[in-house]
C-alpha atoms as a PDB file:
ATOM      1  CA  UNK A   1    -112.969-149.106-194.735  1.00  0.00           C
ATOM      2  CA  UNK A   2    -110.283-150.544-197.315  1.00  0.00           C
ATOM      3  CA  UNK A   3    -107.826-149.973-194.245  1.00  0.00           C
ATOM      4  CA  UNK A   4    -109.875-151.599-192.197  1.00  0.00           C
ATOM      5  CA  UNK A   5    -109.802-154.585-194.378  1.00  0.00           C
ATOM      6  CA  UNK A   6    -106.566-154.657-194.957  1.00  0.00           C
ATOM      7  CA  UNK A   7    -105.633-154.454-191.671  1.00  0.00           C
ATOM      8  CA  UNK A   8    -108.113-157.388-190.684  1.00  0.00           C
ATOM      9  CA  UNK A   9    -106.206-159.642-193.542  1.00  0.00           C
ATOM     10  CA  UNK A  10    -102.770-158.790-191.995  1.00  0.00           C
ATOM     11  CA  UNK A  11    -103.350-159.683-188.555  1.00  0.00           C
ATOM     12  CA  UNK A  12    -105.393-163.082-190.340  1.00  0.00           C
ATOM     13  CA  UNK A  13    -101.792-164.159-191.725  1.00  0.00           C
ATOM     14  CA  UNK A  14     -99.991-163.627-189.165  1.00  0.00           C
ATOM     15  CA  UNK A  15    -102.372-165.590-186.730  1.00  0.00           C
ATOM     16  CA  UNK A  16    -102.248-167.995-189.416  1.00  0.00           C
ATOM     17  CA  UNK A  17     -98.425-167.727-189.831  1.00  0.00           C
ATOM     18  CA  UNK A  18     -97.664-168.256-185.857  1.00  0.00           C
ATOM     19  CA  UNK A  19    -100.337-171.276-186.049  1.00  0.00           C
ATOM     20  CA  UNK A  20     -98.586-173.169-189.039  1.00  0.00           C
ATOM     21  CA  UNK A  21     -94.805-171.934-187.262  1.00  0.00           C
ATOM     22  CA  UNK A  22     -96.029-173.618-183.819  1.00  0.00           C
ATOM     23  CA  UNK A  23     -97.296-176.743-185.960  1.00  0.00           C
ATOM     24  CA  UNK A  24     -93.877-177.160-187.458  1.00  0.00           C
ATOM     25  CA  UNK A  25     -92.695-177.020-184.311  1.00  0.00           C
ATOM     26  CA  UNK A  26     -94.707-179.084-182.683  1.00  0.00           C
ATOM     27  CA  UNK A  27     -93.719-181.846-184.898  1.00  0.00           C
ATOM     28  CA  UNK A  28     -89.966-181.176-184.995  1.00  0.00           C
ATOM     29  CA  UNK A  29     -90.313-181.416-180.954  1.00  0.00           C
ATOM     30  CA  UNK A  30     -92.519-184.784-181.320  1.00  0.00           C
ATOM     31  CA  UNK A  31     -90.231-186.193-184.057  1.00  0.00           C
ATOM     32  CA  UNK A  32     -87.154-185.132-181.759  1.00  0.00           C
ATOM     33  CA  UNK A  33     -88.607-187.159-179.186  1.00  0.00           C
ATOM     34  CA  UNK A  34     -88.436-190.186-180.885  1.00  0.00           C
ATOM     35  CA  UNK A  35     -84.596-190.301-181.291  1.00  0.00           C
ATOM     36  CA  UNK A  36     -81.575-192.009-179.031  1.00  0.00           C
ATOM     37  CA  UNK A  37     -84.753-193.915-177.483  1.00  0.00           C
ATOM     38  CA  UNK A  38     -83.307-197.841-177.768  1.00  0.00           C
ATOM     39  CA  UNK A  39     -85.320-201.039-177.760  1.00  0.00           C
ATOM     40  CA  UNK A  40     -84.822-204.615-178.602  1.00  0.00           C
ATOM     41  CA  UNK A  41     -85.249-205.623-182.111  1.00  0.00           C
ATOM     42  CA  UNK A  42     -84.498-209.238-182.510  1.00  0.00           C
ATOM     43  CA  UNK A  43     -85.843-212.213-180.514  1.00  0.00           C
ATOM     44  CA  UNK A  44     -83.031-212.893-177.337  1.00  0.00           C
ATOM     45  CA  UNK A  45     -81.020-216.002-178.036  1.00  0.00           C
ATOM     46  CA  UNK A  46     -80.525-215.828-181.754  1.00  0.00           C
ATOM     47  CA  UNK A  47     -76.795-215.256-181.597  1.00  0.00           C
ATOM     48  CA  UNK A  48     -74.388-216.943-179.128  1.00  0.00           C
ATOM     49  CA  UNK A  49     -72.279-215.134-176.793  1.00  0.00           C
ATOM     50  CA  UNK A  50     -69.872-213.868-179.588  1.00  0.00           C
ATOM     51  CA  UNK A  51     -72.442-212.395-181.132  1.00  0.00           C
ATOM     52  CA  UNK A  52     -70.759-209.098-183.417  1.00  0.00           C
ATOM     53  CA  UNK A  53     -70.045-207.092-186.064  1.00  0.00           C
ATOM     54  CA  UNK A  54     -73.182-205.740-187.298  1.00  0.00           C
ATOM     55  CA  UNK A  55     -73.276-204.043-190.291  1.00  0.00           C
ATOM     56  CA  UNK A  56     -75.516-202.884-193.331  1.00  0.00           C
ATOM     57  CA  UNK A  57     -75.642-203.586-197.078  1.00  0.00           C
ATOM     58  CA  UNK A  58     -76.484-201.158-199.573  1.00  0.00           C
ATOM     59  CA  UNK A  59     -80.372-202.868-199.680  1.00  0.00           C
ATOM     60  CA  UNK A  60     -81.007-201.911-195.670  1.00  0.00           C
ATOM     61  CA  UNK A  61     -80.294-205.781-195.044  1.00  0.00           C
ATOM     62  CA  UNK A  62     -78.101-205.612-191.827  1.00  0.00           C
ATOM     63  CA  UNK A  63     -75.454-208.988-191.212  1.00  0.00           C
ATOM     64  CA  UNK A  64     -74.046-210.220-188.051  1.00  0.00           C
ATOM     65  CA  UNK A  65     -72.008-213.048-186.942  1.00  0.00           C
ATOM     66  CA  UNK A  66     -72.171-215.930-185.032  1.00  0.00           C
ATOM     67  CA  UNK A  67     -75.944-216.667-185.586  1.00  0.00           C
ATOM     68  CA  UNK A  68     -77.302-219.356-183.764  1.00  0.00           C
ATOM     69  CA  UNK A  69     -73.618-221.041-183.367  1.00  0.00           C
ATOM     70  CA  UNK A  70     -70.178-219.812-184.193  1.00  0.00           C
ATOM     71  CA  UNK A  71     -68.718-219.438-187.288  1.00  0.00           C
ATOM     72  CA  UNK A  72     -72.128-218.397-189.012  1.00  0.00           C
ATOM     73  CA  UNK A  73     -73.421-215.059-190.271  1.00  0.00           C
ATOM     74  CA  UNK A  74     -76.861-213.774-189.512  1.00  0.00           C
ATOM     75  CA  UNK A  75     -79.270-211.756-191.913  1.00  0.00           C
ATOM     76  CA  UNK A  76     -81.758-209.598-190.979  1.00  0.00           C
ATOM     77  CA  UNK A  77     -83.829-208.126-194.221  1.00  0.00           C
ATOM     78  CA  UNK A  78     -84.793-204.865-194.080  1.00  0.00           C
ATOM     79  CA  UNK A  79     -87.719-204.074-192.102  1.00  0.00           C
ATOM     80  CA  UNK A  80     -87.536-207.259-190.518  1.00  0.00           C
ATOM     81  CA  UNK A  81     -87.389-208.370-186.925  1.00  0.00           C
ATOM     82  CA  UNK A  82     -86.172-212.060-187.203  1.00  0.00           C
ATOM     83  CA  UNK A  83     -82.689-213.553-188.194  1.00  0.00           C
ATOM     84  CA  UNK A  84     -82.052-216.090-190.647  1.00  0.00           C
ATOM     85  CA  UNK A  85     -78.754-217.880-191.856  1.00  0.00           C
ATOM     86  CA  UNK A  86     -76.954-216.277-194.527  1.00  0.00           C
ATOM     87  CA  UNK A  87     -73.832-217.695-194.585  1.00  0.00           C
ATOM     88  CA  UNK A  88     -71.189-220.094-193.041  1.00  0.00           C
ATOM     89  CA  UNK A  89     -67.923-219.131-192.950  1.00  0.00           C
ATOM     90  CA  UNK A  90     -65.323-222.606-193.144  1.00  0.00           C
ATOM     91  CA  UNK A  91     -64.649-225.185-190.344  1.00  0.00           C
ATOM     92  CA  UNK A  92     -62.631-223.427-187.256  1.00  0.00           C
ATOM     93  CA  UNK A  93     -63.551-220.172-188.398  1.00  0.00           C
ATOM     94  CA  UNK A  94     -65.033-217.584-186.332  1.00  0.00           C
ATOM     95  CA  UNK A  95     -65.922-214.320-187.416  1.00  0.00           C
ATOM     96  CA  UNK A  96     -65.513-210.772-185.626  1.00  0.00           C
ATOM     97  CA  UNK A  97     -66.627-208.306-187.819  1.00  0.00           C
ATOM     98  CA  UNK A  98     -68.745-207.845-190.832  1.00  0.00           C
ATOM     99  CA  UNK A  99     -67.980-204.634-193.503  1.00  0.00           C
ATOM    100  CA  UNK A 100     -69.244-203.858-196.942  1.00  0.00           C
ATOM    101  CA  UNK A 101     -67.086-201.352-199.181  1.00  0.00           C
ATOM    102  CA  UNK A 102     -68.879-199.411-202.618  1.00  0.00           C
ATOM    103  CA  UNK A 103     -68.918-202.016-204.557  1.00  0.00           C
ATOM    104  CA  UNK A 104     -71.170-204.277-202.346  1.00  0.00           C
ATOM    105  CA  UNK A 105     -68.097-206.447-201.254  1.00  0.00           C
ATOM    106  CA  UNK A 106     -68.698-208.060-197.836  1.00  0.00           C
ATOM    107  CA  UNK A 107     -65.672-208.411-195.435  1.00  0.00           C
ATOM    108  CA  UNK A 108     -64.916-210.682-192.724  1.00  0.00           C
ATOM    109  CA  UNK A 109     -62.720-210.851-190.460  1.00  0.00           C
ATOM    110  CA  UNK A 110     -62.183-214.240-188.534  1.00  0.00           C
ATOM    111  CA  UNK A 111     -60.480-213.969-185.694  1.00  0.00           C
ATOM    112  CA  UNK A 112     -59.809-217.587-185.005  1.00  0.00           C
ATOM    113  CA  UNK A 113     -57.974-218.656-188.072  1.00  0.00           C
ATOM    114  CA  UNK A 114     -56.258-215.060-188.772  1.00  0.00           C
ATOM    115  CA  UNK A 115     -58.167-214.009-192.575  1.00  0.00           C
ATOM    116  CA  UNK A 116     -60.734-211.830-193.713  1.00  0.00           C
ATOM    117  CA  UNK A 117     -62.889-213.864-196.187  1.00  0.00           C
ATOM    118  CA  UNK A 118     -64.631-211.681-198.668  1.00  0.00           C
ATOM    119  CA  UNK A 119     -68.297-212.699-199.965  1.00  0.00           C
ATOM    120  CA  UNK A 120     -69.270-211.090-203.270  1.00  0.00           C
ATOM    121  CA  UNK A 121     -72.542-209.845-204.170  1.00  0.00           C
ATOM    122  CA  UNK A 122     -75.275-211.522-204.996  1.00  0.00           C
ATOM    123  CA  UNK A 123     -73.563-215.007-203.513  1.00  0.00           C
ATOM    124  CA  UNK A 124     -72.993-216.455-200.417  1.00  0.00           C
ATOM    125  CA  UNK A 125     -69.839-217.869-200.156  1.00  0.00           C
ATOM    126  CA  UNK A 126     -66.255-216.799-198.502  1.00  0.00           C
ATOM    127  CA  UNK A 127     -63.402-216.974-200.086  1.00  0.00           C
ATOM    128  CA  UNK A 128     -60.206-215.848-198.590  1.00  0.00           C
ATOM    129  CA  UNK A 129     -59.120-212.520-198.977  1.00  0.00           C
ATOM    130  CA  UNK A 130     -56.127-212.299-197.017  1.00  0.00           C
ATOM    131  CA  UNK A 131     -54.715-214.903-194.613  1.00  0.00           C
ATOM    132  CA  UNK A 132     -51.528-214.273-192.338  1.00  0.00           C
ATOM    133  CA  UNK A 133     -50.167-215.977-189.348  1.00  0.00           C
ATOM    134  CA  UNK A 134     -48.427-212.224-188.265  1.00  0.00           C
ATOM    135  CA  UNK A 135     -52.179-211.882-187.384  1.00  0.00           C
ATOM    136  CA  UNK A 136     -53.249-212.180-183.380  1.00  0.00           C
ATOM    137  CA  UNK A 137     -56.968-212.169-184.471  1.00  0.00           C
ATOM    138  CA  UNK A 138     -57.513-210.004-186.943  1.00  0.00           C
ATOM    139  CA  UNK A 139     -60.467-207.966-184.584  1.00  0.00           C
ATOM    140  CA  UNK A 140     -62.044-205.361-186.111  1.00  0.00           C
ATOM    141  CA  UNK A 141     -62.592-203.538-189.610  1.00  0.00           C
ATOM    142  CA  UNK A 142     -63.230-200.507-191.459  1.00  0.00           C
ATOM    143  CA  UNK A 143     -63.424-199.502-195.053  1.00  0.00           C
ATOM    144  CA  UNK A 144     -62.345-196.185-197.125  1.00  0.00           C
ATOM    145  CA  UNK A 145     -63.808-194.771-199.718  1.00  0.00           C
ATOM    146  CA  UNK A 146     -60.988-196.705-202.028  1.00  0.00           C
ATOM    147  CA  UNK A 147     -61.372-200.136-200.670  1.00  0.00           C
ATOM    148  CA  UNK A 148     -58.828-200.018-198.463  1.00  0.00           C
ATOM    149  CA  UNK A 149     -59.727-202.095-195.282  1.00  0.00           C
ATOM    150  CA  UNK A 150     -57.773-201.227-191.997  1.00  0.00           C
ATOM    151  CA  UNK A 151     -58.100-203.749-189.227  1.00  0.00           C
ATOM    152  CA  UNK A 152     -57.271-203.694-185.402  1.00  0.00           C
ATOM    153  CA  UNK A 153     -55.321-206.610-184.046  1.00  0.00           C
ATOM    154  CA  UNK A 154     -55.040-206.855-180.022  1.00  0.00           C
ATOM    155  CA  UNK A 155     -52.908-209.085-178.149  1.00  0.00           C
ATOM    156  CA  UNK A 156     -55.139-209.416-175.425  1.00  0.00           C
ATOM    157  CA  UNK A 157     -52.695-211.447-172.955  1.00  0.00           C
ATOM    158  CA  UNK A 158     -50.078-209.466-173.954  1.00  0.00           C
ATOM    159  CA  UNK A 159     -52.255-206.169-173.473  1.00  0.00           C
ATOM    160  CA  UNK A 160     -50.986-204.608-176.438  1.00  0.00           C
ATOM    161  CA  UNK A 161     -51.990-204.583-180.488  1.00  0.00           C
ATOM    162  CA  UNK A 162     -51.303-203.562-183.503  1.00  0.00           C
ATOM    163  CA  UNK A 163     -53.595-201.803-186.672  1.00  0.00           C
ATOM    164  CA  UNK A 164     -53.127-203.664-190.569  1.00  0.00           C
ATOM    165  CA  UNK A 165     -53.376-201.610-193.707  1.00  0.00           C
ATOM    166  CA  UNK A 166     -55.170-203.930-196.148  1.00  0.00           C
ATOM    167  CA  UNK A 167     -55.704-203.091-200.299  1.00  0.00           C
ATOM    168  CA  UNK A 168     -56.437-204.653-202.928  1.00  0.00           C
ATOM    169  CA  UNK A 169     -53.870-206.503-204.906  1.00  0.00           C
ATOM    170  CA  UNK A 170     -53.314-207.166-208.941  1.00  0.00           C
ATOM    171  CA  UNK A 171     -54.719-210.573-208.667  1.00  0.00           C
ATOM    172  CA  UNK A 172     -57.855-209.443-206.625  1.00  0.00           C
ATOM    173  CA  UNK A 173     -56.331-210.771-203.041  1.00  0.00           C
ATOM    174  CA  UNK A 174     -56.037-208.540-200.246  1.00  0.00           C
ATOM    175  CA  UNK A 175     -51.812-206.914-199.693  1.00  0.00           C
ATOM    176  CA  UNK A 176     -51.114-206.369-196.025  1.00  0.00           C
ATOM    177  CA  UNK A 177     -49.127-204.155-194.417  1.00  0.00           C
ATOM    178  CA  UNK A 178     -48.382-203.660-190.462  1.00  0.00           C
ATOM    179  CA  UNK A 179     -48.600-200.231-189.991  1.00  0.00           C
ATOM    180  CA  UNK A 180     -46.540-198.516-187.995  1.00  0.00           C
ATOM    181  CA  UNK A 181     -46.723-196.174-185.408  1.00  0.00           C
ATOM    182  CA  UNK A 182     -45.076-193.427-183.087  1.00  0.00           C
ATOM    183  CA  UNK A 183     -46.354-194.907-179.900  1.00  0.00           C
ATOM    184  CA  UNK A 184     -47.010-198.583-178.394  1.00  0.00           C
ATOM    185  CA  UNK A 185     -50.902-199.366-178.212  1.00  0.00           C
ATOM    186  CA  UNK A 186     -52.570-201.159-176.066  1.00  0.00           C
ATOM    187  CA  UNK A 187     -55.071-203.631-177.029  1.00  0.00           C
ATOM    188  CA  UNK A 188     -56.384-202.371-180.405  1.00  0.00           C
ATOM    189  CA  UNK A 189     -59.800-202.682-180.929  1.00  0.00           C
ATOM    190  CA  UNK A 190     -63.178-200.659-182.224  1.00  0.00           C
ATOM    191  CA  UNK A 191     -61.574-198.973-185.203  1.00  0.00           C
ATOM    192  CA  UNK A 192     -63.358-196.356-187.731  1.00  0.00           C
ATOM    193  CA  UNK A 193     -62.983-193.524-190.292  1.00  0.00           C
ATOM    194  CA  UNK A 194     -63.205-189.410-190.317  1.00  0.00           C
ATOM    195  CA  UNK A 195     -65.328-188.752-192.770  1.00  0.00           C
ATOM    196  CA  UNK A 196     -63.035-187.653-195.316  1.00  0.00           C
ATOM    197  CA  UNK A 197     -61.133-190.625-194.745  1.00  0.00           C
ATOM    198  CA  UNK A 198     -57.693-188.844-193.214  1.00  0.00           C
ATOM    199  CA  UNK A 199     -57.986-190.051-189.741  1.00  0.00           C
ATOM    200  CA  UNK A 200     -58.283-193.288-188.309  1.00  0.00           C
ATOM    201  CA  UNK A 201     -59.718-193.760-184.824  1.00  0.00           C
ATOM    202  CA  UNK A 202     -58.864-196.646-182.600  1.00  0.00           C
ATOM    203  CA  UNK A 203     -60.017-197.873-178.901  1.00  0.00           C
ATOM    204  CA  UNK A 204     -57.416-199.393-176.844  1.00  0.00           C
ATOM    205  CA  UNK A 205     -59.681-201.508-174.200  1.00  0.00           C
ATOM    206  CA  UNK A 206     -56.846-202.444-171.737  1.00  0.00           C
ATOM    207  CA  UNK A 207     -56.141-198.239-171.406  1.00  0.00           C
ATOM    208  CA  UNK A 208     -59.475-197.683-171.999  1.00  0.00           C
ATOM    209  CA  UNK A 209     -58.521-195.088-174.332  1.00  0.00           C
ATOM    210  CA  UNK A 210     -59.193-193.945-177.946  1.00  0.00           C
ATOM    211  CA  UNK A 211     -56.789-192.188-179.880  1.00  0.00           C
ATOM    212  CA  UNK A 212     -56.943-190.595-183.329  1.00  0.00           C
ATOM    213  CA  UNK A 213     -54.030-190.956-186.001  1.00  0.00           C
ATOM    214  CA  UNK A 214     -53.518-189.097-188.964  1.00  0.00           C
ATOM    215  CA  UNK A 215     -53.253-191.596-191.909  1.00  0.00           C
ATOM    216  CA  UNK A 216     -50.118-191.352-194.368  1.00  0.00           C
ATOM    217  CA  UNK A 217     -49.716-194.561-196.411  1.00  0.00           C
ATOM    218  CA  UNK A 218     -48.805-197.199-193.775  1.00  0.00           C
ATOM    219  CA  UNK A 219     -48.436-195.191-191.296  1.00  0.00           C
ATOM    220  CA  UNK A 220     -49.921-193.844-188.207  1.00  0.00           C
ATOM    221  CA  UNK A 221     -49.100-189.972-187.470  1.00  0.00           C
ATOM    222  CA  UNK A 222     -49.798-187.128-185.022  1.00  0.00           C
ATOM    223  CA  UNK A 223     -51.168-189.527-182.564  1.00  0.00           C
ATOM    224  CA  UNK A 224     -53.816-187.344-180.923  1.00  0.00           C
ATOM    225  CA  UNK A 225     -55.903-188.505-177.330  1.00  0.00           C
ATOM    226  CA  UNK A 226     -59.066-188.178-177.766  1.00  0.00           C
ATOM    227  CA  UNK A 227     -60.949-189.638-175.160  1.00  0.00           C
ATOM    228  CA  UNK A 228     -59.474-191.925-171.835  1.00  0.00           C
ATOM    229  CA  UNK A 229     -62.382-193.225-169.886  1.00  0.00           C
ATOM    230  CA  UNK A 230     -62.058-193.705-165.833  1.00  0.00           C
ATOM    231  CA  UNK A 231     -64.564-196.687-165.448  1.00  0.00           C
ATOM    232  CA  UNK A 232     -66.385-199.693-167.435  1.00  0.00           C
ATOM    233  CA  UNK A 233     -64.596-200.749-170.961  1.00  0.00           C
ATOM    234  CA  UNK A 234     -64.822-199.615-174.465  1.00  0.00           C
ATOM    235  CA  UNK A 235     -65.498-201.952-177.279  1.00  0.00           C
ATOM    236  CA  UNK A 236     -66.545-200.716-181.013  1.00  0.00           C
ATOM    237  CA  UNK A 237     -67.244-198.062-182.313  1.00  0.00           C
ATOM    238  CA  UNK A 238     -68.435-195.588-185.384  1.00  0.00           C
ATOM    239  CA  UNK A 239     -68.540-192.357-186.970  1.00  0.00           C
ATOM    240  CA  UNK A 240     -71.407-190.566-188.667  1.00  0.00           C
ATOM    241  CA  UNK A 241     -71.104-187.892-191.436  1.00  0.00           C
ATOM    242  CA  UNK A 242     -69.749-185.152-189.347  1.00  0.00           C
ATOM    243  CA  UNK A 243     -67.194-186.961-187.540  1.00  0.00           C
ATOM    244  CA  UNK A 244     -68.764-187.889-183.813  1.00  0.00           C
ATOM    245  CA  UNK A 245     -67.664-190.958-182.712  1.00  0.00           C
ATOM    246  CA  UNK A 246     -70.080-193.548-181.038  1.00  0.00           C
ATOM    247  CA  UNK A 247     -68.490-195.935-178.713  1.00  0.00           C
ATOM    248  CA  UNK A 248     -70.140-199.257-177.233  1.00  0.00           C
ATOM    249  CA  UNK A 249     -69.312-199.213-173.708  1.00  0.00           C
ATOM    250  CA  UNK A 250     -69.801-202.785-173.112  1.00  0.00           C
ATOM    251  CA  UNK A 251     -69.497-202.946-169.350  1.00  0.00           C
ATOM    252  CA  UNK A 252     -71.865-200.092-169.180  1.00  0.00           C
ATOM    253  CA  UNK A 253     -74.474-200.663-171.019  1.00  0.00           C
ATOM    254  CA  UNK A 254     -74.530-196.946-172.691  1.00  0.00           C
ATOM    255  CA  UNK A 255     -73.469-195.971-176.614  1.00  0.00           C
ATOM    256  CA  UNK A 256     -71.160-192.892-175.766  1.00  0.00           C
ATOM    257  CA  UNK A 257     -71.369-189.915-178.342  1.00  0.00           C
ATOM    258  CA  UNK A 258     -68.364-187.959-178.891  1.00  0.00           C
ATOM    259  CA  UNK A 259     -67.508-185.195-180.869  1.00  0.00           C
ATOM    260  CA  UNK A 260     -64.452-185.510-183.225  1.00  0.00           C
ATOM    261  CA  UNK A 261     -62.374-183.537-180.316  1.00  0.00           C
ATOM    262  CA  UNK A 262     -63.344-186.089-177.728  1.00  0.00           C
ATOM    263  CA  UNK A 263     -66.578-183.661-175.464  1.00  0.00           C
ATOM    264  CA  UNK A 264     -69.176-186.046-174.748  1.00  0.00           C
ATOM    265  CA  UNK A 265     -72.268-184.670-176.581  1.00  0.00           C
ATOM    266  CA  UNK A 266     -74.623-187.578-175.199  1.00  0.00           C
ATOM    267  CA  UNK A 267     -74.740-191.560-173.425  1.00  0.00           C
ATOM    268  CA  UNK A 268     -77.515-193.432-174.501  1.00  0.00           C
ATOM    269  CA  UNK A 269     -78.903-196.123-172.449  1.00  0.00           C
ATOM    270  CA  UNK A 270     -79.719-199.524-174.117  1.00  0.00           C
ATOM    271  CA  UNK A 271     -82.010-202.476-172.640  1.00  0.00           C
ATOM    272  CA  UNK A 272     -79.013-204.496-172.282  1.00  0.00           C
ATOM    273  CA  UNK A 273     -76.057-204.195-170.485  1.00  0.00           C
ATOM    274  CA  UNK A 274     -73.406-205.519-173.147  1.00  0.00           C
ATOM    275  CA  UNK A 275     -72.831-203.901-176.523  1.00  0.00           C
ATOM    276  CA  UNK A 276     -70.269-204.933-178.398  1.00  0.00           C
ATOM    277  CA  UNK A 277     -70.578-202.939-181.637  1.00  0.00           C
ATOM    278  CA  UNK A 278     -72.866-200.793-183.994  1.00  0.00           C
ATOM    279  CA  UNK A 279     -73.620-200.118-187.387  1.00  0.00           C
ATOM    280  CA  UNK A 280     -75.459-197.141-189.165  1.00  0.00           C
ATOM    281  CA  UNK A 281     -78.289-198.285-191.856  1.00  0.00           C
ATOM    282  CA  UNK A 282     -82.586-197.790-192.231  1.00  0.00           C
ATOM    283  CA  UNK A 283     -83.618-196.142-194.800  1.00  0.00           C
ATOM    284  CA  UNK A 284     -81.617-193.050-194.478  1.00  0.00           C
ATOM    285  CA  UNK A 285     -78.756-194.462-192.236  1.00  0.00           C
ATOM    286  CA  UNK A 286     -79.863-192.512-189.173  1.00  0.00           C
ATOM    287  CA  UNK A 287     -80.955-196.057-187.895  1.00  0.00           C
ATOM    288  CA  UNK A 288     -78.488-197.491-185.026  1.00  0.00           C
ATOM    289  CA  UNK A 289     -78.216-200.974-184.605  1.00  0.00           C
ATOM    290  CA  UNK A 290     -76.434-202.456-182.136  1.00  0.00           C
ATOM    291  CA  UNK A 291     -75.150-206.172-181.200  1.00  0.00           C
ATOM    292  CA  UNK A 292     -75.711-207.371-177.396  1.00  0.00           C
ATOM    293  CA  UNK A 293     -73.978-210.161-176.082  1.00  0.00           C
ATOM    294  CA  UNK A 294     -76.306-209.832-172.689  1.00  0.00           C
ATOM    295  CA  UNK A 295     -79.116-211.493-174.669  1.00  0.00           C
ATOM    296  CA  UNK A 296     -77.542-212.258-177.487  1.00  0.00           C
ATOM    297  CA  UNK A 297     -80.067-210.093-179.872  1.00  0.00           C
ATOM    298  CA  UNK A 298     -80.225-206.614-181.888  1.00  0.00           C
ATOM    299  CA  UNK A 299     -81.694-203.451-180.716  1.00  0.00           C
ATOM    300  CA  UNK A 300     -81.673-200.377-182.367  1.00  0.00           C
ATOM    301  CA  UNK A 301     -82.465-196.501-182.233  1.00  0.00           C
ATOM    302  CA  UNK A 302     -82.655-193.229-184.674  1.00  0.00           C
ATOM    303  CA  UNK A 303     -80.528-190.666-184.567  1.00  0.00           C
ATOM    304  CA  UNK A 304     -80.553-187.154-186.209  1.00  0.00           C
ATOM    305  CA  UNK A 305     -77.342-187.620-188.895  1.00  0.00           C
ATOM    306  CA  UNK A 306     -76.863-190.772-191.034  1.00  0.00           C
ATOM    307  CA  UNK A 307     -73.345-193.046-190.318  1.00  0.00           C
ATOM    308  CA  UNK A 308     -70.431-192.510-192.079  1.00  0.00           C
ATOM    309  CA  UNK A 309     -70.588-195.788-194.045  1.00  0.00           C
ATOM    310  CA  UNK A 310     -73.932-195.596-194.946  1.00  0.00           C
ATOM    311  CA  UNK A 311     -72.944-192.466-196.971  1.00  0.00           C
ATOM    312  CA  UNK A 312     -70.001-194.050-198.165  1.00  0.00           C
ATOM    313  CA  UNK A 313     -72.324-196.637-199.974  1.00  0.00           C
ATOM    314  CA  UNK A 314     -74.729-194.306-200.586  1.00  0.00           C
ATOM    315  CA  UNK A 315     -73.012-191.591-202.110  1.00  0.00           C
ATOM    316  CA  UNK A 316     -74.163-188.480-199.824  1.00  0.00           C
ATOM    317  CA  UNK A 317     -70.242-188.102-198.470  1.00  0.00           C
ATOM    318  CA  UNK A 318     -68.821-184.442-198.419  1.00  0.00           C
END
């Protein structure tokens, strides 16, 4: 009989273990579902044609420029839906890109009248950073864990650019250097980090190629292919915490997800067939957003890892 019994309350907890396993299961599946799935966010129209570099604060609050006319940034507060004006950069200035380093810093880089502005927190306000007529645009930014900003600078009637090294000087103003490199690049555009901040990846949208550099100082080494694509364009791009590389094919309508050797590990369609660039943020940073000049609005989807930036402000970097 007490055999009996306990052979009855075995076979009970394992029914009951395969029911709860199949549960979890169930829910991983259904919460799997859910990701690379894109859909508008913000009302069409908000931001002109130029509309661009998104990216998110330490808060959740995501910025992008050109709001409603050029030269403006927009602000969308987290959990929101709906822009609003959160700054104005100064007359003839037009900004590009939008990135925030540890600190909370917000950098701009305005590629009509060759600076990056900086905005510090808790105001609204540019101020120069860095100004220099060597500039074409400036483009493009990213930030390392240091501060160091590195911006891409195409030529784009020339079809060829260059890549600027930017830190912070004694007197708080940004130092520039032209970094060098081993081989001529083509128009120099969506630019981002490893995450251990060694290599710097850059898409060249006249080749349409992106290559990957090992970063010494001011200079670009062991210039490495990773990925040459055969039709539509390539625009920005990002990393997330273990290195893939999502790329805005803007003719194409599609964010391309590479691995850090360059093997396509997924294309995700959008609902608009212009991206320009993307940002990580939500509350975990596995929350995509990503700027469409078709439309001129936001639209967003989850992933499974959080962006490299969002760690980088949130302190869950390797």
């Amino acid at each position: 009989m007490a055999n009996a019994q306990t052979m009855a309350a075995t076979i009970s907890n394992r029914i009951i273990w395969f029911l709860c396993s199949a549960v979890a299961l169930i829910s991983a599946a259904a919460a799997e579902t859910g990701l690379f799935q894109s859909r508008q966010l913000t009302p069409s129209g908000e931001y002109t044609f130029n509309i661009e570099g998104p990216a998110v604060d330490r808060a959740g609050n995501l910025f992008v420029v050109n709001f409603q006319r050029p030269g403006t940034i927009g602000k969308i507060v987290a959990g929101d839906a709906a822009s609003e004006l959160f700054a104005t950069l100064p007359e003839g200035s037009i900004g590009n890109a939008i990135r925030f380093d540890t600190s909370g810093r917000m950098f701009i880089a305005d590629y009509k009248k060759h600076n990056v502005f900086v905005i510090d927190p808790g105001t609204s306000e540019p101020r120069s950073y860095f100004q220099s007529d060597g500039f074409n645009q400036p483009n493009d930014l990213t930030v390392a864990a240091d501060g160091t900003l590195y911006a891409s600078d195409p030529n784009w009637k020339a079809r060829n650019g260059q890549v600027w090294r930017i830190t912070r000087g004694s007197d708080g103003n940004g130092v520039v250097e032209k970094m060098t490199s081993p081989r001529p690049k083509s128009t120099t555009n969506g630019i981002d980090l490893s995450p251990d901040g060694r290599t710097l990846y850059v898409g060249e949208s006249n080749s349409n190629e992106i290559w990957a550099y090992r970063l010494e100082g001011a200079a670009l080494t062991a210039p490495r292919l990773i990925k040459k694509f055969d039709d539509a364009s390539i625009d920005g791009l990002r990393t997330d915490i273990d290195g893939r590389i999502y790329v805005a094919r803007i003719l194409k309508g599609t964010i391309l997800v590479l691995s850090p050797n360059g093997t396509v590990e997924r294309e995700i369609p959008l609902s608009a067939r212009e991206p320009t660039n993307l940002a990580f943020g939500g509350p975990d940073g596995k929350t995509v957003y990503v700027s469409q000049r078709k439309g001129g609005f936001i639209e967003t989807f989850r992933v499974a890892r959080p962006g490299r930036e969002y760690c980088l402000q949130a302190g869950c970097l390797k």
